[in-house]
N, C-alpha and C. Protein backbone atom coordinates (compact mmCIF):
# COMPACT_ATOMS: atom_id res chain seq x y z
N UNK A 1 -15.31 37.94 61.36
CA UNK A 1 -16.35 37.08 60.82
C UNK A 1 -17.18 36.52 61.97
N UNK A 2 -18.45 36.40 61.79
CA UNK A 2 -19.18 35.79 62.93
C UNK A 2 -19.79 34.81 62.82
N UNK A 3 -19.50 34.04 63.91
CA UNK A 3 -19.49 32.31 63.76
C UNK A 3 -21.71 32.07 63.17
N UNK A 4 -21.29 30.86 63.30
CA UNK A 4 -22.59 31.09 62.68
C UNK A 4 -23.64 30.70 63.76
N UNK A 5 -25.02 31.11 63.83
CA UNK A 5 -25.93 30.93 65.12
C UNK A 5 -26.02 29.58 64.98
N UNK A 6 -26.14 29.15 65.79
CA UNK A 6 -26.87 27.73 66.23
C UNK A 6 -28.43 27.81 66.73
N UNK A 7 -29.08 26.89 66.66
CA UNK A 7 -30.22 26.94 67.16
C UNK A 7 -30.51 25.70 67.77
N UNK A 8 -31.15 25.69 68.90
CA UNK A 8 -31.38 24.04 69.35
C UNK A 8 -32.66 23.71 69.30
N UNK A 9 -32.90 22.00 69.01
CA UNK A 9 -34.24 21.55 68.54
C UNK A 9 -33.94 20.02 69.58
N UNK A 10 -35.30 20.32 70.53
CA UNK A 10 -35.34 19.10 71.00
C UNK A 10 -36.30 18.14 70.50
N UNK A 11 -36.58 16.85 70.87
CA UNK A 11 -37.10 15.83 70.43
C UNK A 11 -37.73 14.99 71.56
N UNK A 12 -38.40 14.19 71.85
CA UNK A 12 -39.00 13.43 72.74
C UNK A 12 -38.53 11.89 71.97
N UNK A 13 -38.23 11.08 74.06
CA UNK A 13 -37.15 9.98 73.44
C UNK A 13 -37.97 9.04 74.32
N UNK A 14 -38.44 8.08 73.91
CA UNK A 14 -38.84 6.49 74.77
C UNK A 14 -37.70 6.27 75.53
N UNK A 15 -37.98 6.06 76.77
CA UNK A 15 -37.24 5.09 77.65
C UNK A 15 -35.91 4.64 77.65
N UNK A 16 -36.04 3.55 76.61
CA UNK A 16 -35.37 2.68 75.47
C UNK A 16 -34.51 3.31 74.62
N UNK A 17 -35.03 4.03 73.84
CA UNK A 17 -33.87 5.34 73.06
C UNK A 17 -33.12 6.29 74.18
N UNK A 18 -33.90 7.04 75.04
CA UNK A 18 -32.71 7.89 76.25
C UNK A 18 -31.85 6.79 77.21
N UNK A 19 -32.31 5.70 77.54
CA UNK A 19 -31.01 4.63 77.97
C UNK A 19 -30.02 4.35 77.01
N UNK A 20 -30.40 4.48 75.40
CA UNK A 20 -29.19 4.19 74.76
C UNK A 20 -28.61 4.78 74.54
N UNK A 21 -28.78 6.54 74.46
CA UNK A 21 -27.98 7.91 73.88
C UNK A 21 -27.17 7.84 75.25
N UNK A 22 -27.67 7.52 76.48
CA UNK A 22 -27.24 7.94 77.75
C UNK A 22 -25.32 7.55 77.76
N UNK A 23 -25.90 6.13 77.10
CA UNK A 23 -24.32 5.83 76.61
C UNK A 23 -22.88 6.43 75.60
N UNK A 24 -23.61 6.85 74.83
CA UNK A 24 -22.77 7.85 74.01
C UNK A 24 -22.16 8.96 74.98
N UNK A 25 -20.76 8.91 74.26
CA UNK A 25 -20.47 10.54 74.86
C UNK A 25 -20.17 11.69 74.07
N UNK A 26 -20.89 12.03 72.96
CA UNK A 26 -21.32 13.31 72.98
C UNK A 26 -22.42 13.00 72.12
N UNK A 27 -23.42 12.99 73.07
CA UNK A 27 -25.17 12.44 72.11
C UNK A 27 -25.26 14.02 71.21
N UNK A 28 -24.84 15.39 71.58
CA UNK A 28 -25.02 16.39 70.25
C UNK A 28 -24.68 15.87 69.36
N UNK A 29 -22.98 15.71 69.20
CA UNK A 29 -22.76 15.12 68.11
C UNK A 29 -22.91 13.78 67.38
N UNK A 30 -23.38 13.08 68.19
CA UNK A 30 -24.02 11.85 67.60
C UNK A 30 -25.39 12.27 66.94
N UNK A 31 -26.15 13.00 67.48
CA UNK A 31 -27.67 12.80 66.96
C UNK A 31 -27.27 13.93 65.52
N UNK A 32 -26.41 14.67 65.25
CA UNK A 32 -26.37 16.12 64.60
C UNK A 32 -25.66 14.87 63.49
N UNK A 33 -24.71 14.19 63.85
CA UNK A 33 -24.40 13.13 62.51
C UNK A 33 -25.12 12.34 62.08
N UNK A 34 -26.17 11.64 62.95
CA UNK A 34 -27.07 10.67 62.85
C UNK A 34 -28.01 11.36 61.68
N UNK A 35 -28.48 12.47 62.00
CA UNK A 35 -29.17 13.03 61.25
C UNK A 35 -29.10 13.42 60.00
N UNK A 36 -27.89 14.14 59.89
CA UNK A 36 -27.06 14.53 58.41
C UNK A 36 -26.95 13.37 57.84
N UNK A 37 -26.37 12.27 58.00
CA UNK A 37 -26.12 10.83 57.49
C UNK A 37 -28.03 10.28 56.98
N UNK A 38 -28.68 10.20 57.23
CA UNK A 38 -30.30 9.91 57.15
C UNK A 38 -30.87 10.85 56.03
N UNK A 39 -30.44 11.80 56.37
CA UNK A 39 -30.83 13.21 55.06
C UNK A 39 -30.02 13.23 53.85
N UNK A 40 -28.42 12.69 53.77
CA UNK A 40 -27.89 12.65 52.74
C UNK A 40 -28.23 10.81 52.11
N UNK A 41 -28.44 10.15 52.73
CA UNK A 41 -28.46 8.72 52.71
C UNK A 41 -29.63 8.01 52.55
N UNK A 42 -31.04 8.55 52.24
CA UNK A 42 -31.99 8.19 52.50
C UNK A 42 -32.02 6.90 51.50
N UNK A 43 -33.51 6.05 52.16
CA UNK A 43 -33.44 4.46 50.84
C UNK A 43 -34.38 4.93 50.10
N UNK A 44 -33.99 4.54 48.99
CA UNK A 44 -34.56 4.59 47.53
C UNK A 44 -36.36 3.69 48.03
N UNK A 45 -36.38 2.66 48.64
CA UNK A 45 -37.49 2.20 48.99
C UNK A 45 -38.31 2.79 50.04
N UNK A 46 -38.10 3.23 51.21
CA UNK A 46 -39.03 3.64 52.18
C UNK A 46 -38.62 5.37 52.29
N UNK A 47 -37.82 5.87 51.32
CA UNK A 47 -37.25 7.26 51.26
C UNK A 47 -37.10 7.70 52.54
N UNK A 48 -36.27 7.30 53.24
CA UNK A 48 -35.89 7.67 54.37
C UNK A 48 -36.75 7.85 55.59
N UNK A 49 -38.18 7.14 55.11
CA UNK A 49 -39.12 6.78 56.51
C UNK A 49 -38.72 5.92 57.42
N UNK A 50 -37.64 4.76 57.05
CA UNK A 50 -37.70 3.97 58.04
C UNK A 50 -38.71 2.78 57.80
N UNK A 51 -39.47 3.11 57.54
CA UNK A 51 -41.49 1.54 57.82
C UNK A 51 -40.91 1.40 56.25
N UNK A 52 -41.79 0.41 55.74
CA UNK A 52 -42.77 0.33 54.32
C UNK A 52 -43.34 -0.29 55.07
N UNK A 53 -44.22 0.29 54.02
CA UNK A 53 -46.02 0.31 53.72
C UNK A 53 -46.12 -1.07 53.77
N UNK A 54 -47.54 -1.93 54.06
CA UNK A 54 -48.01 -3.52 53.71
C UNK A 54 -47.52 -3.56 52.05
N UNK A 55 -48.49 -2.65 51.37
CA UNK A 55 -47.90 -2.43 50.07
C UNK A 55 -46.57 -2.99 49.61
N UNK A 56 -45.35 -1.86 49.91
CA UNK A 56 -44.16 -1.81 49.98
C UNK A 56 -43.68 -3.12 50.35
N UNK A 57 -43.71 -3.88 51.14
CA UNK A 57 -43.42 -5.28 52.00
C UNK A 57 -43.76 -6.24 50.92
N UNK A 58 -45.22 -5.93 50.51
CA UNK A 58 -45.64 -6.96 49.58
C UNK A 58 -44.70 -6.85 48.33
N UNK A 59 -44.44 -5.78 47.67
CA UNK A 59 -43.58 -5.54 46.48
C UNK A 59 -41.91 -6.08 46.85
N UNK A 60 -41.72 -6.03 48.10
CA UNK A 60 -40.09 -6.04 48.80
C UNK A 60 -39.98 -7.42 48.46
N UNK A 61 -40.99 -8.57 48.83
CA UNK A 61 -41.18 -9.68 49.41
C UNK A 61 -40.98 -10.35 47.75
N UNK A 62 -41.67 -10.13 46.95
CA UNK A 62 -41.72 -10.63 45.61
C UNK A 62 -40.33 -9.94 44.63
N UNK A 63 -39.39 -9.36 45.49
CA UNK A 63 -38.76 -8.82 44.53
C UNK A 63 -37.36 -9.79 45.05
N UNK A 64 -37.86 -10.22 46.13
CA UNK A 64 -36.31 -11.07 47.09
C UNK A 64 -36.79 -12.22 46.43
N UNK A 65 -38.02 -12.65 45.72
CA UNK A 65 -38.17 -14.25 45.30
C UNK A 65 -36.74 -14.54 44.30
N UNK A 66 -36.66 -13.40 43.63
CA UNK A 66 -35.60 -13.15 42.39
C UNK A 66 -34.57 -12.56 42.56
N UNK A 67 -34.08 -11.99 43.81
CA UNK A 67 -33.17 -11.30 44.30
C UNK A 67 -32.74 -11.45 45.43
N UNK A 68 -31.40 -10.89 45.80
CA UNK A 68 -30.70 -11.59 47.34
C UNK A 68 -29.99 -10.40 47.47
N UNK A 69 -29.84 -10.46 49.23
CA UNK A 69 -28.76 -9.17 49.49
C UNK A 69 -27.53 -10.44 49.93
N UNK A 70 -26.08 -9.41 49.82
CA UNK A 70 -25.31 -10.22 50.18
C UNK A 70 -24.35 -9.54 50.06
N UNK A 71 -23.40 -9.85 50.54
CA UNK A 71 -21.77 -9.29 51.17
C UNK A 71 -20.48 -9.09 50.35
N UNK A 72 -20.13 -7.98 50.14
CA UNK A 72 -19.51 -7.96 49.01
C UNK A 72 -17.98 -8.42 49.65
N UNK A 73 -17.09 -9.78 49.33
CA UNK A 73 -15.59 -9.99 50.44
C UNK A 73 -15.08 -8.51 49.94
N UNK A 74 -14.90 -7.96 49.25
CA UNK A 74 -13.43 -7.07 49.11
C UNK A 74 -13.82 -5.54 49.71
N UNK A 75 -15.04 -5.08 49.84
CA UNK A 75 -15.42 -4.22 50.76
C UNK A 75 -16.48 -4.22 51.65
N UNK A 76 -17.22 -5.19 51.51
CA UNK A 76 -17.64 -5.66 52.97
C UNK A 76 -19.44 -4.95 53.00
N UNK A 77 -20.02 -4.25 51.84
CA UNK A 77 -20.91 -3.70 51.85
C UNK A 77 -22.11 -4.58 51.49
N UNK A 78 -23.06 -4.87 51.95
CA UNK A 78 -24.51 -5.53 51.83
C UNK A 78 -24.86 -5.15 50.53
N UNK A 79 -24.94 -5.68 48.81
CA UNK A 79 -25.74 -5.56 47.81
C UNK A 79 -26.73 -6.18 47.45
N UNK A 80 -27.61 -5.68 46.24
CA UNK A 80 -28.45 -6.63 45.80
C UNK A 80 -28.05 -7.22 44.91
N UNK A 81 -27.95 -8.48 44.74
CA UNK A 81 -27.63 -9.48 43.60
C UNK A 81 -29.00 -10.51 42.87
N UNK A 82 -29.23 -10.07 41.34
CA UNK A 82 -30.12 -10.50 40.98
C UNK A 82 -30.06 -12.04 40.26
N UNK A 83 -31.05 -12.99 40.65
CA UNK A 83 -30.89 -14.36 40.04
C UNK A 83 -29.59 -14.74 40.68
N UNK A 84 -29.34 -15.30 39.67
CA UNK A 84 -27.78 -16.13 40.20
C UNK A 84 -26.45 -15.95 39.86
N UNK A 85 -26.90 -14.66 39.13
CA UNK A 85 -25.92 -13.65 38.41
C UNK A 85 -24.95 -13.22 39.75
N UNK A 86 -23.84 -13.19 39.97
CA UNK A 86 -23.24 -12.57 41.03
C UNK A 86 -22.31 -11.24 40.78
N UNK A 87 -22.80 -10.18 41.13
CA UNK A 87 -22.90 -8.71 40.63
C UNK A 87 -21.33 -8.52 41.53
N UNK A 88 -20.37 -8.22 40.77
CA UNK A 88 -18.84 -7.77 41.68
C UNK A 88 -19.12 -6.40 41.50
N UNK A 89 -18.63 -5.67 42.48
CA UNK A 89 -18.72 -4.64 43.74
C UNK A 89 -17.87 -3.38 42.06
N UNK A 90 -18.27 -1.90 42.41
CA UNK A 90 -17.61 -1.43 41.21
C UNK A 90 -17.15 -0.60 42.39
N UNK A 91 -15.81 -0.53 42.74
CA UNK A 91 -14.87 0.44 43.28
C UNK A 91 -14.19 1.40 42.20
């Protein structure tokens, strides 16, 4: 059976980002997980851009008037909890 090809894809890194990979020790496999994790994981709000829009911000901003993120104790994950309703975690 033959393994499967690889192909390599570089990227251009600020300063700031190659001082911080510099630290990792194995930046392949960090950036090759980083990546997979971003592509399977993307947010429902900025779909995996990263920014929102002024737009987006403005809609984000009016939606936290009525809504809160917050910490779930028994697994520890950041949710949204609406009003004053306090939403328990569904494991």
């Amino acid at each position: 059976m033959r393994a499967k090809k690889r192909e390599t894809i570089t990227f251009k890194a600020d300063e700031t980002l190659a001082k911080a990979l510099d630290k990792v020790a194995n930046k392949s496999e960090f950036i090759r997980n980083a990546i997979l994790n971003a592509l399977e994981n993307d947010c429902p709000l900025c779909q995996g851009t990263g920014i929102l829009s002024s737009e987006q911000r403005s809609h984000w901003a009016g939606f936290l008037n009525t809504h809160s993120l917050q910490r779930c104790d028994e697994c520890k994950a950041v949710h949204l909890v609406c009003g004053s309703n306090e939403a328990s975690c569904q494991h």
